[in-house]
Protein backbone atom coordinates (compact mmCIF):
# COMPACT_ATOMS: atom_id res chain seq x y z
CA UNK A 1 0.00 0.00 0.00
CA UNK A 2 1.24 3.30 -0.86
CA UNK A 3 2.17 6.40 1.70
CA UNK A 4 -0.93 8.03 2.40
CA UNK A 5 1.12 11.13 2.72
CA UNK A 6 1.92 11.11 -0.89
CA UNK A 7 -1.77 11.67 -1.03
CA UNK A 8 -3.07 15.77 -1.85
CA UNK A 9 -5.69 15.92 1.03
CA UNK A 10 -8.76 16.58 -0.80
CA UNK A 11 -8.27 12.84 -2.47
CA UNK A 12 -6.86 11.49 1.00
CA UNK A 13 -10.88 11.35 1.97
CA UNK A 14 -12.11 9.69 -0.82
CA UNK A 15 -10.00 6.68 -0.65
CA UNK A 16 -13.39 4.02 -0.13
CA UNK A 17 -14.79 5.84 -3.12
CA UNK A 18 -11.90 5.28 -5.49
CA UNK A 19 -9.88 2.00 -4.58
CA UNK A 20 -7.46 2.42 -7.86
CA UNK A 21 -5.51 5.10 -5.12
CA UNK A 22 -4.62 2.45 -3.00
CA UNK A 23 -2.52 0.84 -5.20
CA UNK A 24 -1.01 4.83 -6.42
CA UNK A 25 3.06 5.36 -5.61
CA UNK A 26 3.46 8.76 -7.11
CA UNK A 27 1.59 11.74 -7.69
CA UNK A 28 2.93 14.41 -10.24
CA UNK A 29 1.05 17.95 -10.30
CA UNK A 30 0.20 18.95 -13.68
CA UNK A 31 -1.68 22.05 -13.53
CA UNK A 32 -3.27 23.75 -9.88
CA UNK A 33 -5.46 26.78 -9.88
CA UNK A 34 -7.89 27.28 -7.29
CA UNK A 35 -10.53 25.57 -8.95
CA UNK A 36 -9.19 22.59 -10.49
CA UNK A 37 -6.02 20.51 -9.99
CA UNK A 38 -4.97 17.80 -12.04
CA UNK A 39 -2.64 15.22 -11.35
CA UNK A 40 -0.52 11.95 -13.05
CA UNK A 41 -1.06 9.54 -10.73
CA UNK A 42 1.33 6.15 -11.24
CA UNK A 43 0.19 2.99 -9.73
CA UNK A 44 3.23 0.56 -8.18
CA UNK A 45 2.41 -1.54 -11.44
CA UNK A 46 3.60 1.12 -13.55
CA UNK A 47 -0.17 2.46 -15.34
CA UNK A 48 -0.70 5.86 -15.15
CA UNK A 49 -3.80 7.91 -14.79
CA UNK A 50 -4.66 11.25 -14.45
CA UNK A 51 -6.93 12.34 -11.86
CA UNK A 52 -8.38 15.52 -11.34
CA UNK A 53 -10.56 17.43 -9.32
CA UNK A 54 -12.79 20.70 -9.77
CA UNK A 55 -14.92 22.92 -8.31
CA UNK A 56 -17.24 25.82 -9.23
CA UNK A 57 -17.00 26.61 -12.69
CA UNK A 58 -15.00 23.98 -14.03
CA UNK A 59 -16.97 21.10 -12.25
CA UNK A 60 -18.86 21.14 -15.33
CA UNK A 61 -16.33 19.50 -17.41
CA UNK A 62 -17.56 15.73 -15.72
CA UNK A 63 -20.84 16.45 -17.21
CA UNK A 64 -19.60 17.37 -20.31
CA UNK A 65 -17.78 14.06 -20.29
CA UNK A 66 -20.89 12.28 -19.18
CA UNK A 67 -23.63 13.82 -20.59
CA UNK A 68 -21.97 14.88 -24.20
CA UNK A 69 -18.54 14.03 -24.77
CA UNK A 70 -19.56 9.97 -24.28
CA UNK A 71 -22.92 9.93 -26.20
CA UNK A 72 -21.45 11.87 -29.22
CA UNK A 73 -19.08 8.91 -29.16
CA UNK A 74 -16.54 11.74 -29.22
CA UNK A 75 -12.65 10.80 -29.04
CA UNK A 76 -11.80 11.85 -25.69
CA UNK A 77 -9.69 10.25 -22.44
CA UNK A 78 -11.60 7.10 -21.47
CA UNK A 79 -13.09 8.05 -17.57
CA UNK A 80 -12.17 5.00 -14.88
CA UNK A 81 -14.23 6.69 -12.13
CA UNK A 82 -15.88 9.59 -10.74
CA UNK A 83 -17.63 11.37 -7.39
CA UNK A 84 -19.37 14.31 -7.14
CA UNK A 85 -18.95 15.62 -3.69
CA UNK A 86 -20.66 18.69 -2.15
CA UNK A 87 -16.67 20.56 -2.38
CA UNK A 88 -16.25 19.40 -6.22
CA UNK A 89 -16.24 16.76 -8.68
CA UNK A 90 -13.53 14.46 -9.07
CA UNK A 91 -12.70 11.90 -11.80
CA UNK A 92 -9.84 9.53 -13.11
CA UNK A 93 -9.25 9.10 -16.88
CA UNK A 94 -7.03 7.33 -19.11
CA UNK A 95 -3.62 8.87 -19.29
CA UNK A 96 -3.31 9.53 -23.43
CA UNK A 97 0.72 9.49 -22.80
CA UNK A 98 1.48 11.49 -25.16
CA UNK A 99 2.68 15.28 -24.97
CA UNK A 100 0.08 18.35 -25.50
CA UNK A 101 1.00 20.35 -29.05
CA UNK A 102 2.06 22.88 -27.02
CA UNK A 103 5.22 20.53 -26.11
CA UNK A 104 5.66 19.58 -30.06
CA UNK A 105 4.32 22.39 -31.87
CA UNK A 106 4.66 21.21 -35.62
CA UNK A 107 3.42 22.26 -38.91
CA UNK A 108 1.93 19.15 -39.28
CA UNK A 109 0.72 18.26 -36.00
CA UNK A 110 -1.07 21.81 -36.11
CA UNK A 111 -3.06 20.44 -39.32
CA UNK A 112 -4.05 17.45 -37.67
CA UNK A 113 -5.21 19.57 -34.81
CA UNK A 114 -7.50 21.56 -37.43
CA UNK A 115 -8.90 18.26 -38.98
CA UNK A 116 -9.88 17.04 -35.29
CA UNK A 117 -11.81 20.13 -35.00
CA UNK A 118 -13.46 19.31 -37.85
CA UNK A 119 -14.35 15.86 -36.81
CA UNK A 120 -15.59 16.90 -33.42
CA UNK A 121 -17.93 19.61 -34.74
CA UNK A 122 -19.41 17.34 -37.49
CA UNK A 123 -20.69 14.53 -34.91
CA UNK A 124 -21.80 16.74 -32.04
CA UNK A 125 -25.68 17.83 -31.67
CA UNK A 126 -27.58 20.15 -29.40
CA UNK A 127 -26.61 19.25 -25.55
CA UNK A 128 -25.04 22.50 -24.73
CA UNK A 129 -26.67 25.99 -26.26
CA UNK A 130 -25.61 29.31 -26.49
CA UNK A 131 -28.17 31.52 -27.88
CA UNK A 132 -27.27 34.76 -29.58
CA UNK A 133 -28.74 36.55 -26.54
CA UNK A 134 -25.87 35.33 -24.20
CA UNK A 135 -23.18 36.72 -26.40
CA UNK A 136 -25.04 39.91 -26.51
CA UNK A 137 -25.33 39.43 -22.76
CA UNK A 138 -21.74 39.43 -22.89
CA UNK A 139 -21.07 42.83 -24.30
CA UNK A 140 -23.63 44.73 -22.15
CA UNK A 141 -21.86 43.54 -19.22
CA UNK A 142 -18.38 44.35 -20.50
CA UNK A 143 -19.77 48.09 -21.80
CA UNK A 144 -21.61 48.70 -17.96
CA UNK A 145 -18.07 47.26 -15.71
CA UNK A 146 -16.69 49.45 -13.87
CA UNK A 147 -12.92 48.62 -14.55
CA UNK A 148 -13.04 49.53 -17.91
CA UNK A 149 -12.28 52.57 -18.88
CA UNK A 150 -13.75 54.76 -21.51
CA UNK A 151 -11.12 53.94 -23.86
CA UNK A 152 -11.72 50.74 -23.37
CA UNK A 153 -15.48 50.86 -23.96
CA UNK A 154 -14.85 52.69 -27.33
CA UNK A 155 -13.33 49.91 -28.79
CA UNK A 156 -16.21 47.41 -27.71
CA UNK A 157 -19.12 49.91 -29.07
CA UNK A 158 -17.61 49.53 -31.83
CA UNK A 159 -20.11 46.29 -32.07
CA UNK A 160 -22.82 48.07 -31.48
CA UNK A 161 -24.22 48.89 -35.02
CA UNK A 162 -23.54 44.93 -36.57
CA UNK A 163 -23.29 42.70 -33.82
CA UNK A 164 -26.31 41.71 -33.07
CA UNK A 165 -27.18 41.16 -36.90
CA UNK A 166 -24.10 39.31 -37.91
CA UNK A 167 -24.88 36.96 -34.91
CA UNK A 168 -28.46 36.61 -36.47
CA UNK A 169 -27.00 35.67 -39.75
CA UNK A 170 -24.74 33.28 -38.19
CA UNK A 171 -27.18 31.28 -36.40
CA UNK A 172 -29.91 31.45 -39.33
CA UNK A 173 -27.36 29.94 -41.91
CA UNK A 174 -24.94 27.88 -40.11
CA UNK A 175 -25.37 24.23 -37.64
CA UNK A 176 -25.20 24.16 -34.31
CA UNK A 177 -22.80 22.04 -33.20
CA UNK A 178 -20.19 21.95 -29.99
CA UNK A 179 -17.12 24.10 -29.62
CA UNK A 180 -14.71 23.11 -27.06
CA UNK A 181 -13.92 26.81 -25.78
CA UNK A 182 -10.31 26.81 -24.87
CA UNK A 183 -9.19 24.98 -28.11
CA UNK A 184 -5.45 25.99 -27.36
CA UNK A 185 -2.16 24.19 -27.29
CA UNK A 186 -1.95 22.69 -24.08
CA UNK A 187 -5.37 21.13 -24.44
CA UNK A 188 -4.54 19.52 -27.49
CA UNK A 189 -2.85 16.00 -26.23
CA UNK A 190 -1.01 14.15 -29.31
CA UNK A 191 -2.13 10.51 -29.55
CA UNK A 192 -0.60 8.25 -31.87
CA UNK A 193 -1.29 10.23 -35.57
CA UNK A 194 -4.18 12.14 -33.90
CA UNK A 195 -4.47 15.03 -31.78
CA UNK A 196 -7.90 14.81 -29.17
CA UNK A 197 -9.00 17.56 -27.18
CA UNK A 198 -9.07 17.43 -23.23
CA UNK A 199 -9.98 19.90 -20.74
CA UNK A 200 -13.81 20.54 -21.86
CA UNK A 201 -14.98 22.67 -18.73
CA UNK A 202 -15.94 25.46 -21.18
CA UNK A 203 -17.65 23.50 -23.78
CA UNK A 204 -20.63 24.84 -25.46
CA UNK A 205 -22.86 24.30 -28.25
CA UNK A 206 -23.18 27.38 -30.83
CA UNK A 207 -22.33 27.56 -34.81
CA UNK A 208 -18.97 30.05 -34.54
CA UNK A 209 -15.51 29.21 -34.94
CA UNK A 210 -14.15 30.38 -32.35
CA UNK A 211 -11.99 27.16 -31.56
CA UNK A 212 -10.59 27.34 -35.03
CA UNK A 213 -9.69 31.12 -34.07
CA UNK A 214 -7.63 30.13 -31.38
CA UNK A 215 -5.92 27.42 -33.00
CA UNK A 216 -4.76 29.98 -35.66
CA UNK A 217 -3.65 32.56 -33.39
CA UNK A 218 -1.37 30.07 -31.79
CA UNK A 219 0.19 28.81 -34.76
CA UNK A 220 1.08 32.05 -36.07
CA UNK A 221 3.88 31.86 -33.59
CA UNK A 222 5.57 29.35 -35.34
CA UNK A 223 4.81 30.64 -38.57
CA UNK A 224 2.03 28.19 -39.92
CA UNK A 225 0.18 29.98 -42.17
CA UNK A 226 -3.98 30.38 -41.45
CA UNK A 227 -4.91 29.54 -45.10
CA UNK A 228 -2.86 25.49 -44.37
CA UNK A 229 -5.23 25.16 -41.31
CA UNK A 230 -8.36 26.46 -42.97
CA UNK A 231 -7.76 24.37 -45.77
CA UNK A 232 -6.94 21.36 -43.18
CA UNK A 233 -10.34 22.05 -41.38
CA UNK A 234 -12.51 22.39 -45.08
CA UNK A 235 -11.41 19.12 -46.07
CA UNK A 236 -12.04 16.79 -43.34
CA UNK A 237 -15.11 18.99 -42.93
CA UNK A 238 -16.16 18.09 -46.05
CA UNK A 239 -15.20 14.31 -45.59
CA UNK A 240 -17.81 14.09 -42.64
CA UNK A 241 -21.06 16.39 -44.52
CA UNK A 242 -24.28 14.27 -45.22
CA UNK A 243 -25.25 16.54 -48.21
CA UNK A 244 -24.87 19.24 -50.45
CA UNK A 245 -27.11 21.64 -48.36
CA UNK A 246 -24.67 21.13 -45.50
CA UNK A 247 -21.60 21.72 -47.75
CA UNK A 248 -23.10 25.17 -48.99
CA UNK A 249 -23.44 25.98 -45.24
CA UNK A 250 -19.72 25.58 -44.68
CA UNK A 251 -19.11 27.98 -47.57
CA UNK A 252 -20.38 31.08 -46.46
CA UNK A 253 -17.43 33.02 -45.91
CA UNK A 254 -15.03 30.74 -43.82
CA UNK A 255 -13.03 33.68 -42.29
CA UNK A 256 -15.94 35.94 -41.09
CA UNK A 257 -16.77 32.70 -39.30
CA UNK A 258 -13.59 32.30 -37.82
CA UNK A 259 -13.36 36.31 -36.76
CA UNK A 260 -16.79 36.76 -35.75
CA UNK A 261 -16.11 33.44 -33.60
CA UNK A 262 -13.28 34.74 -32.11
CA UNK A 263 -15.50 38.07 -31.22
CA UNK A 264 -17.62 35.49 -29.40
CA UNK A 265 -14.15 33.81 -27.58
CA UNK A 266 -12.89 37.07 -26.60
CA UNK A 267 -16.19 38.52 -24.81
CA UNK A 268 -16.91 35.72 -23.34
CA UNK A 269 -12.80 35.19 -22.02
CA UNK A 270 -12.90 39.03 -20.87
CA UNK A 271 -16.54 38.72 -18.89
CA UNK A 272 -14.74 36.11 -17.33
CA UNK A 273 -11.70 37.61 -16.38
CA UNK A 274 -13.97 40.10 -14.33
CA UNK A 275 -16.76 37.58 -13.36
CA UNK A 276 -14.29 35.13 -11.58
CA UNK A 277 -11.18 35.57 -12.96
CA UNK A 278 -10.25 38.08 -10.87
CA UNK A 279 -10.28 35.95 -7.91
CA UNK A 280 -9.29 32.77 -8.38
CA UNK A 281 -6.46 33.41 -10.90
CA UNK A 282 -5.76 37.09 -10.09
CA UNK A 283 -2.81 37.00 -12.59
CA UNK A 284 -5.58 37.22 -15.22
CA UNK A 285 -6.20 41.18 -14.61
CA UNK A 286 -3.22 41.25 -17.02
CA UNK A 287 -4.78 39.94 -19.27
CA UNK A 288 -7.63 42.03 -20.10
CA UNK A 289 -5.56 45.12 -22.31
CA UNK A 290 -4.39 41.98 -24.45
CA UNK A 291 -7.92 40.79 -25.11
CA UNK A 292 -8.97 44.55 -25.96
CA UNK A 293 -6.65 44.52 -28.00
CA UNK A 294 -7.35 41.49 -30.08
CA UNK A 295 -10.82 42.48 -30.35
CA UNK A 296 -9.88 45.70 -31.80
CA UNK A 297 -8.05 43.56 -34.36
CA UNK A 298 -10.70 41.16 -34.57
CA UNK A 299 -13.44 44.10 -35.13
CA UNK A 300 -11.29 45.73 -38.29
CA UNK A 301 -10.94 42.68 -40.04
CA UNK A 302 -14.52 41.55 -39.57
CA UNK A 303 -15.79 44.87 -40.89
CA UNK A 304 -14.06 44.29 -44.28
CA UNK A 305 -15.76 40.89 -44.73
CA UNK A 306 -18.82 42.29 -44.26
């Protein structure tokens, strides 16, 4: 039996509720905030697992795992066990082994990264909605806080006079379908020749790219080019449509998708940044001139699609 010591305490009491830690030598912190901790446990036989626990906001990624991830028959971590306590949720999955993109960022990795976006959004239906209202929601909160200055308001009335229309459009025209949220590097987990997304506390269902957005801005870094990962995304798109009325769909204007998505991402990162962020992870009040920022960019080149 391993040390019980070796043990972070919140897992120390649920030892009758998950007998796999009795048999755990090691435990390696891979992320901590105050919300969420995650952890590569090691058993003395050598398997690892990764076990993690959440609270608050994020304790809604075991439901997404439960409730979406699983009946969409989505490619995700398999999940040993779970308990939802009245402090948090806590869960085991599979360990995929494998390092995040972030670790490997590669040209081609970064394509296979767009094509699993692609196959994740054609299979997933309506379990989690986001109605145009909430993203509207969004930027009446962020115009009314009190933290932002006038400056900074300027920028987001900008939205004022097409917003709410372009999100109109967007949900007359194009499917529902889910969006992971936080489609980023270090939630992108190479396995084998795939890439699968983990981390799905923000998941939602809503028609905008914004995952694709994020995946683009990160590439840039390494100099992969948007038009290889659009073109990456349209083709295994296409490989998974049912018909030509859903192919037509995917052609309206790929990039005001992806830049009226990323509209949607930003609002909805900087309402959290204020909302919660604040004070659980104060280091993200530096964040928020950064996000202005990028939807100032994001604002001039959507106007020139339009």
């Amino acid at each position: 039996m391993n040390d019980h010591y070796q043990i972070p305490p919140a897992w120390l009491l649920l030892l009758r509720q998950f007998p796999l830690l009795l048999e755990v030598s090691d435990w390696q912190l891979l992320r901590k905030w105050s919300l969420s901790e995650v952890w590569r446990i090691t058993t003395q036989a050598g398997k690892t697992w990764i076990a993690k626990g959440a609270s608050g906001s994020q304790a809604s990624e075991l439901e997404i795992y439960l409730h979406v991830l699983a009946p969409l028959q989505i490619k995700q971590p398999a999940l040993h066990s779970f308990v939802e306590t009245e402090h948090g949720h806590f869960f085991i999955l599979e360990d995929l082994g494998g390092d995040t993109l972030e670790q490997q960022p590669q040209p081609a990795l970064f394509l296979e990264a767009a094509k699993a976006l692609a196959r994740v959004r054609a299979t997933a239906t309506r379990h989690l909605y986001i109605s145009p209202q909430q993203h509207l929601n969004d930027l009446a909160f962020l115009l009314n806080h009190h933290l932002l200055t006038e400056s900074d308001k300027r920028i987001l009335s900008q939205l004022l006079p097409w917003f709410s229309e372009q999100l109109i459009v967007l949900y007359a025209h194009l499917p529902l379908t889910l969006n992971h949220n936080d489609y980023h590097m270090k939630n992108l987990v190479i396995s084998g020749n795939t890439i699968v997304p983990v981390d799905w506390s923000n998941a939602s269902i809503s028609p905008h790219l914004s995952d694709l957005y994020c995946l683009i801005g990160e590439a840039k870094d390494f100099h992969i080019p948007a038009s290889a990962l659009i073109a990456a995304f349209q083709a295994e798109t296409q490989l998974h449509q049912e018909n030509d009325l859903t192919l037509s769909q995917w052609d309206i204007a790929l990039e005001w998708q992806i830049e009226l998505g990323g509209i949607c991402w930003l609002l909805k990162s900087l309402r959290w940044v204020f909302d919660e962020g604040v004070q659980v992870v104060p280091v993200s009040s530096q964040w928020i001139p950064g996000l202005l920022q990028e939807i100032a960019y994001c604002i001039e080149l959507h106007e020139s699609y339009r």
